[in-house]
N, C-alpha and C. Protein backbone atom coordinates (compact mmCIF):
# COMPACT_ATOMS: atom_id res chain seq x y z
N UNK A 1 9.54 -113.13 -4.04
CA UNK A 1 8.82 -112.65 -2.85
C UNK A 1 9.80 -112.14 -1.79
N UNK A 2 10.73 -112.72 -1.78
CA UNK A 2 12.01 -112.37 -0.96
C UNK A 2 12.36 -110.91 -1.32
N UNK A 3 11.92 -110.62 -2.62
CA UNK A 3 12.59 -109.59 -2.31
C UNK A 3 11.62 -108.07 -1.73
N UNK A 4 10.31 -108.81 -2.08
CA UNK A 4 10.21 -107.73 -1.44
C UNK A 4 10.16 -106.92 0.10
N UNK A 5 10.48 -108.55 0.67
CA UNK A 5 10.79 -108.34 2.01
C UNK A 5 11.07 -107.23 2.71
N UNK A 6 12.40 -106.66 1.99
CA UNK A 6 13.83 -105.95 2.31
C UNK A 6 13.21 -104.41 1.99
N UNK A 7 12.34 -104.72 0.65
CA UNK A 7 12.12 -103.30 0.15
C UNK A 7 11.03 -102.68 1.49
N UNK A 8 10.10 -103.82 1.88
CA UNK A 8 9.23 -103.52 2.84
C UNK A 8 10.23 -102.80 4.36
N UNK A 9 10.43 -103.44 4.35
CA UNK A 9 11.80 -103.02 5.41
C UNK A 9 12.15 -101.45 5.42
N UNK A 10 12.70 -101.26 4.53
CA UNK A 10 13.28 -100.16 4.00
C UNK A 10 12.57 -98.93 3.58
N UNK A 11 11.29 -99.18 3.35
CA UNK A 11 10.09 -98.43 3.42
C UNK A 11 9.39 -97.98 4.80
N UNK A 12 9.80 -99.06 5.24
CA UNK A 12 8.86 -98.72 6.96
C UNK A 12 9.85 -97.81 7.87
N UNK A 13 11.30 -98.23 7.02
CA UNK A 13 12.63 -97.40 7.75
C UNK A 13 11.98 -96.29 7.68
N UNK A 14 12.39 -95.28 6.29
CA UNK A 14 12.05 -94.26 5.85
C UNK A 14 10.97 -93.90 6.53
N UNK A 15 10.05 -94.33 7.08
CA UNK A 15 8.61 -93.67 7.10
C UNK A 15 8.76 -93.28 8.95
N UNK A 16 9.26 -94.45 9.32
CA UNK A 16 9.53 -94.17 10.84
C UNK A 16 10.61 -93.21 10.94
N UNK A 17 11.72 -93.35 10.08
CA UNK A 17 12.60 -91.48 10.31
C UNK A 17 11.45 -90.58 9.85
N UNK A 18 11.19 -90.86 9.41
CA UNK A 18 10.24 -89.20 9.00
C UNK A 18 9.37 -89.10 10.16
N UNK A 19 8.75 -89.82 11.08
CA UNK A 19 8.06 -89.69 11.96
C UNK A 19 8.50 -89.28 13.31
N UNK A 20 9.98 -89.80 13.26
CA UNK A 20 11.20 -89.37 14.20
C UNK A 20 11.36 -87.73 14.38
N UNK A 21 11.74 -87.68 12.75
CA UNK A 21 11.91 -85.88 12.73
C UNK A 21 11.06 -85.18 13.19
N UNK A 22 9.29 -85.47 13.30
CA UNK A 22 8.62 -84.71 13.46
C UNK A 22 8.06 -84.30 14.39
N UNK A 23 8.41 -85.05 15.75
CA UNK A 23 8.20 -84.57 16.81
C UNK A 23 9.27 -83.33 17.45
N UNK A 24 10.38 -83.73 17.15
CA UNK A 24 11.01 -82.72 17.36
C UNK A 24 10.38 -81.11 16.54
N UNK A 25 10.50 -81.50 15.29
CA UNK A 25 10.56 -80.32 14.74
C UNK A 25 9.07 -79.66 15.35
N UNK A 26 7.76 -80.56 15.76
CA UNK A 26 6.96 -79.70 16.31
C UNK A 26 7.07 -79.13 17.30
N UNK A 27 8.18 -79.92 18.43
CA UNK A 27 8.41 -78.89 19.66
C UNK A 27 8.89 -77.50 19.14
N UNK A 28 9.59 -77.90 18.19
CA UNK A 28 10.75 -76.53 17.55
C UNK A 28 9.67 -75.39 17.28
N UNK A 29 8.77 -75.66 16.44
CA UNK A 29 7.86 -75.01 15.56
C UNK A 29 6.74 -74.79 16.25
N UNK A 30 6.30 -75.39 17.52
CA UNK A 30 4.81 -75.01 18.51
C UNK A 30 5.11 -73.67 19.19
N UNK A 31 6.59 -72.89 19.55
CA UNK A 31 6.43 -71.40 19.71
C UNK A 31 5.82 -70.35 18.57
N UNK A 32 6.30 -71.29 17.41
CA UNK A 32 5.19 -70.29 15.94
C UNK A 32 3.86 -70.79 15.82
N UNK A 33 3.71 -72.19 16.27
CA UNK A 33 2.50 -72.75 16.11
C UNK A 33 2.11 -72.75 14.56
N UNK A 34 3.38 -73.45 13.80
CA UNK A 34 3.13 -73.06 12.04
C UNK A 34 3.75 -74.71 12.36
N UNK A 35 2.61 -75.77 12.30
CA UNK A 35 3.33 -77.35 11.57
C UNK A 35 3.49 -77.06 9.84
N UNK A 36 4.43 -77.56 9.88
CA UNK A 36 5.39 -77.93 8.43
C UNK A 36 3.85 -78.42 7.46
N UNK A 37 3.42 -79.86 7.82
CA UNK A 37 1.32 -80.25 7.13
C UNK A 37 1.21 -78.94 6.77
């Protein structure tokens, strides 16, 4: 069970960078008004 601790962890990492990137990149991308979705 321990382990999946870490993997949980490490999953929520990943998911919160990806959520990181995407505000930026929509400021970037709202002069084309083309989201990446």
């Amino acid at each position: 069970m321990n382990n999946i601790l870490p993997s949980d962890s490490a999953a929520s990492s990943s998911s919160l960078s990806h959520l990181w990137v995407i505000p930026p990149l929509y400021v970037h991308t709202t002069d084309d008004a083309v989201p990446l979705s």
